[in-house]
Protein backbone atom coordinates (compact mmCIF):
# COMPACT_ATOMS: atom_id res chain seq x y z
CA UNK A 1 16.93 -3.79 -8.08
CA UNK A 2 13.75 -4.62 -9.66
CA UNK A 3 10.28 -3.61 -9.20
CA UNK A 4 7.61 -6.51 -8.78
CA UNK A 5 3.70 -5.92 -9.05
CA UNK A 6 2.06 -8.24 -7.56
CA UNK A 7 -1.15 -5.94 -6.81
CA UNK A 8 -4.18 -8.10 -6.82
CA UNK A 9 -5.32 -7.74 -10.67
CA UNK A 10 -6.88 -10.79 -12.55
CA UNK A 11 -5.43 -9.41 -15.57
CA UNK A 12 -2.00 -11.49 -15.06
CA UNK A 13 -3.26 -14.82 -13.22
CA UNK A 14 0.80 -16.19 -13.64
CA UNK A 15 2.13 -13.70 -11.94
CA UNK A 16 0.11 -13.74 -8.68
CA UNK A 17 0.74 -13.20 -5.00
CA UNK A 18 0.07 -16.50 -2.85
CA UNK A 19 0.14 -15.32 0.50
CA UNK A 20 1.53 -12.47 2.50
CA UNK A 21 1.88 -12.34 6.18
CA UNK A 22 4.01 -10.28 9.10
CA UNK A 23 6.66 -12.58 10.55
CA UNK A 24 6.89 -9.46 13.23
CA UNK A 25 5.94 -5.73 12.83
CA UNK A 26 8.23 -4.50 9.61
CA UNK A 27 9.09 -7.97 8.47
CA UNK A 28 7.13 -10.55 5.78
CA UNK A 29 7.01 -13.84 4.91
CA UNK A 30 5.52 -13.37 1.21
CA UNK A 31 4.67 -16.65 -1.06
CA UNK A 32 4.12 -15.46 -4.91
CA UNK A 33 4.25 -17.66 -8.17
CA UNK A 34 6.10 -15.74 -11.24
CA UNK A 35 8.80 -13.26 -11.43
CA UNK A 36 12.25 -13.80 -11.21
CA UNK A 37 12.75 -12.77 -7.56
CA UNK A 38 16.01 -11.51 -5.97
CA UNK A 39 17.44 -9.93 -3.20
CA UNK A 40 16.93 -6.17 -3.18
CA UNK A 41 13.95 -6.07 -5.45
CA UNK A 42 10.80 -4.59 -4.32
CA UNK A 43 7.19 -5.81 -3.99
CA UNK A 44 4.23 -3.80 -4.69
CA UNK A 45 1.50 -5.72 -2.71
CA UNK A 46 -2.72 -4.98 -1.86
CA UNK A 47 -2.99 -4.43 1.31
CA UNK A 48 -5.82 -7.23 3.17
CA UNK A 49 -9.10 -6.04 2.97
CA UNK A 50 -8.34 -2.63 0.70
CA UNK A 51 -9.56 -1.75 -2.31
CA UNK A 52 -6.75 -0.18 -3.88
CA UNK A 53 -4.38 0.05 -0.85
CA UNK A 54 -0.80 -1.53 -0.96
CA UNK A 55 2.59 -1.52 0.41
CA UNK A 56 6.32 -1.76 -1.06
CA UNK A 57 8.58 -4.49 0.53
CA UNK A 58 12.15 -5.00 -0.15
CA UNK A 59 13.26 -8.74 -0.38
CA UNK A 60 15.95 -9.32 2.28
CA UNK A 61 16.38 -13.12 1.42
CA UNK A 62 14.27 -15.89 -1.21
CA UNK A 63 13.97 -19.62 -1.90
CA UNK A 64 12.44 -20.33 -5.27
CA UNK A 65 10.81 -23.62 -5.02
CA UNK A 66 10.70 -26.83 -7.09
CA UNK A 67 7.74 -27.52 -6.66
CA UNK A 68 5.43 -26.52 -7.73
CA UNK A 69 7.38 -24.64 -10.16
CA UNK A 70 7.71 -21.04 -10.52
CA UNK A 71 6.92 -20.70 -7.12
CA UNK A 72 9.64 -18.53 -4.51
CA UNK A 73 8.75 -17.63 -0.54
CA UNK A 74 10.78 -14.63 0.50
CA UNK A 75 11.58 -12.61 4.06
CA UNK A 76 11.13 -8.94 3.14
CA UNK A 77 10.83 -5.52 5.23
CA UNK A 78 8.32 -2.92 4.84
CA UNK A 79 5.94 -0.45 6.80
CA UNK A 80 5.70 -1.38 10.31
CA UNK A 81 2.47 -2.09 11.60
CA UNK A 82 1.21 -3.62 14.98
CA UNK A 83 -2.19 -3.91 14.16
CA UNK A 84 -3.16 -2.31 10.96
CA UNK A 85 -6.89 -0.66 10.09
CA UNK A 86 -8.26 0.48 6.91
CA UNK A 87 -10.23 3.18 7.34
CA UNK A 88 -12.31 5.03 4.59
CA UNK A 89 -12.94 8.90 4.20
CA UNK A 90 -14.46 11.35 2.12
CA UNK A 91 -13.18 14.90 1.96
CA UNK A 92 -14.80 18.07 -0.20
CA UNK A 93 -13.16 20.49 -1.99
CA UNK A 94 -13.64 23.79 -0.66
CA UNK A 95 -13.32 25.86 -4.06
CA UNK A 96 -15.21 23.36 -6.24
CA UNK A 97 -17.15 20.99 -4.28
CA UNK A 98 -15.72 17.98 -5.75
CA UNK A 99 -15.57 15.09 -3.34
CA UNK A 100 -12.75 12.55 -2.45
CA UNK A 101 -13.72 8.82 -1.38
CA UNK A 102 -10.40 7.41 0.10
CA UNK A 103 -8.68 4.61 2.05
CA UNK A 104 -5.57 5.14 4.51
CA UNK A 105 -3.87 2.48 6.29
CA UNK A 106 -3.10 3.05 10.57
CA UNK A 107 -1.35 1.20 12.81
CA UNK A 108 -4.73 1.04 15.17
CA UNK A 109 -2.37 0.61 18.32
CA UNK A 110 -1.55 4.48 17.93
CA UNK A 111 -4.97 5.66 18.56
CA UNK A 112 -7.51 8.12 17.39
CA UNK A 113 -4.93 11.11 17.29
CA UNK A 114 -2.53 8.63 14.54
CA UNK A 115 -5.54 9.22 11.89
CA UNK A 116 -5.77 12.69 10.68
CA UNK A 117 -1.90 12.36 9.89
CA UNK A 118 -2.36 9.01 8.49
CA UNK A 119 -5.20 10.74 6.16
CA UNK A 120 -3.68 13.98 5.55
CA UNK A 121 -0.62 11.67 4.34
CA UNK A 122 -3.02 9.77 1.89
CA UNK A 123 -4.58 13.00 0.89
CA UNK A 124 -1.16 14.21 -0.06
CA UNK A 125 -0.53 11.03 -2.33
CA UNK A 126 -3.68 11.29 -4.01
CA UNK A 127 -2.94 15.05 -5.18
CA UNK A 128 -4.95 16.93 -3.02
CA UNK A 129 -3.72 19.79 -0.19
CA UNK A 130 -5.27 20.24 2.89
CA UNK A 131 -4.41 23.28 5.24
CA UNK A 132 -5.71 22.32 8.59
CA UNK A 133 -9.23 21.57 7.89
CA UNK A 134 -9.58 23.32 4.47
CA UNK A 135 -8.99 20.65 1.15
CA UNK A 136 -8.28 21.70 -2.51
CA UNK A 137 -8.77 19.06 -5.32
CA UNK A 138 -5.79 18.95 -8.06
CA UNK A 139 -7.71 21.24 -10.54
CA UNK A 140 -8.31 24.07 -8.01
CA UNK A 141 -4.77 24.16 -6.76
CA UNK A 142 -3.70 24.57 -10.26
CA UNK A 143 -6.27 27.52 -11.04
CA UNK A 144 -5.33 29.31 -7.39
CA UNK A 145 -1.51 29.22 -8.51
């Protein structure tokens, strides 16, 4: 198993990602040009309409293409989604006052009460704790240890 980033960067325009879209909630039909795709590897791809959002999928099945060369289309699962939002937040520190502009991805079909999780989860990944509605940035959870 191999890791594939195919994040949108314009640092690596022959590796890029052509198109991604859900077949059905869970499932992708993704279209990319480079890499040497195979079943089992995993895609690291931008989420539509995030700025630095993305999701892994793990190729169930690909065709590499002959033309135009270099290019594959593969089925892959990932995080299912029935209609997905982007949402933006900003949290402050409590100890220090420093302040935390993030995105979170929700499946908008859950409702209002799927977002705090959905945002405590991205809080989490970005390093930050939150203890109901109290938040501590990575440098004051290290001095309160």
């Amino acid at each position: 198993m191999v890791e594939h980033d195919f994040r949108y960067t314009l640092f690596n325009p022959q590796h890029t990602l052509i198109e991604c879209r859900a077949l059905v909630p869970g499932r992708y039909q993704v279209t990319g040009n480079g890499g040497s795709m195979h079943k089992g590897d995993v895609l690291l791809v931008t989420l539509k309409g995030s700025k630095d959002l993305s999701m892994r999928l793990t190729v169930e099945s690909v065709r590499h293409l002959i033309n135009p060369r270099g290019q594959w289309v593969a089925v892959a699962s990932g995080p299912v989604f029935n209609e997905l939002e982007i949402l933006t937040w900003q949290v402050k520190c409590d100890s220090c006052e420093a302040v935390l502009d993030f995105e979170f991805a929700v499946d908008a079909k859950l409702g209002k009460k799927a977002r705090q999780p959905a945002a405590n989860a991205r809080i989490a990944e970005l390093g930050w704790s939150s203890q109901g509605e109290r938040h501590l940035c990575r440098n004051c959870q290290g001095s309160a240890q």
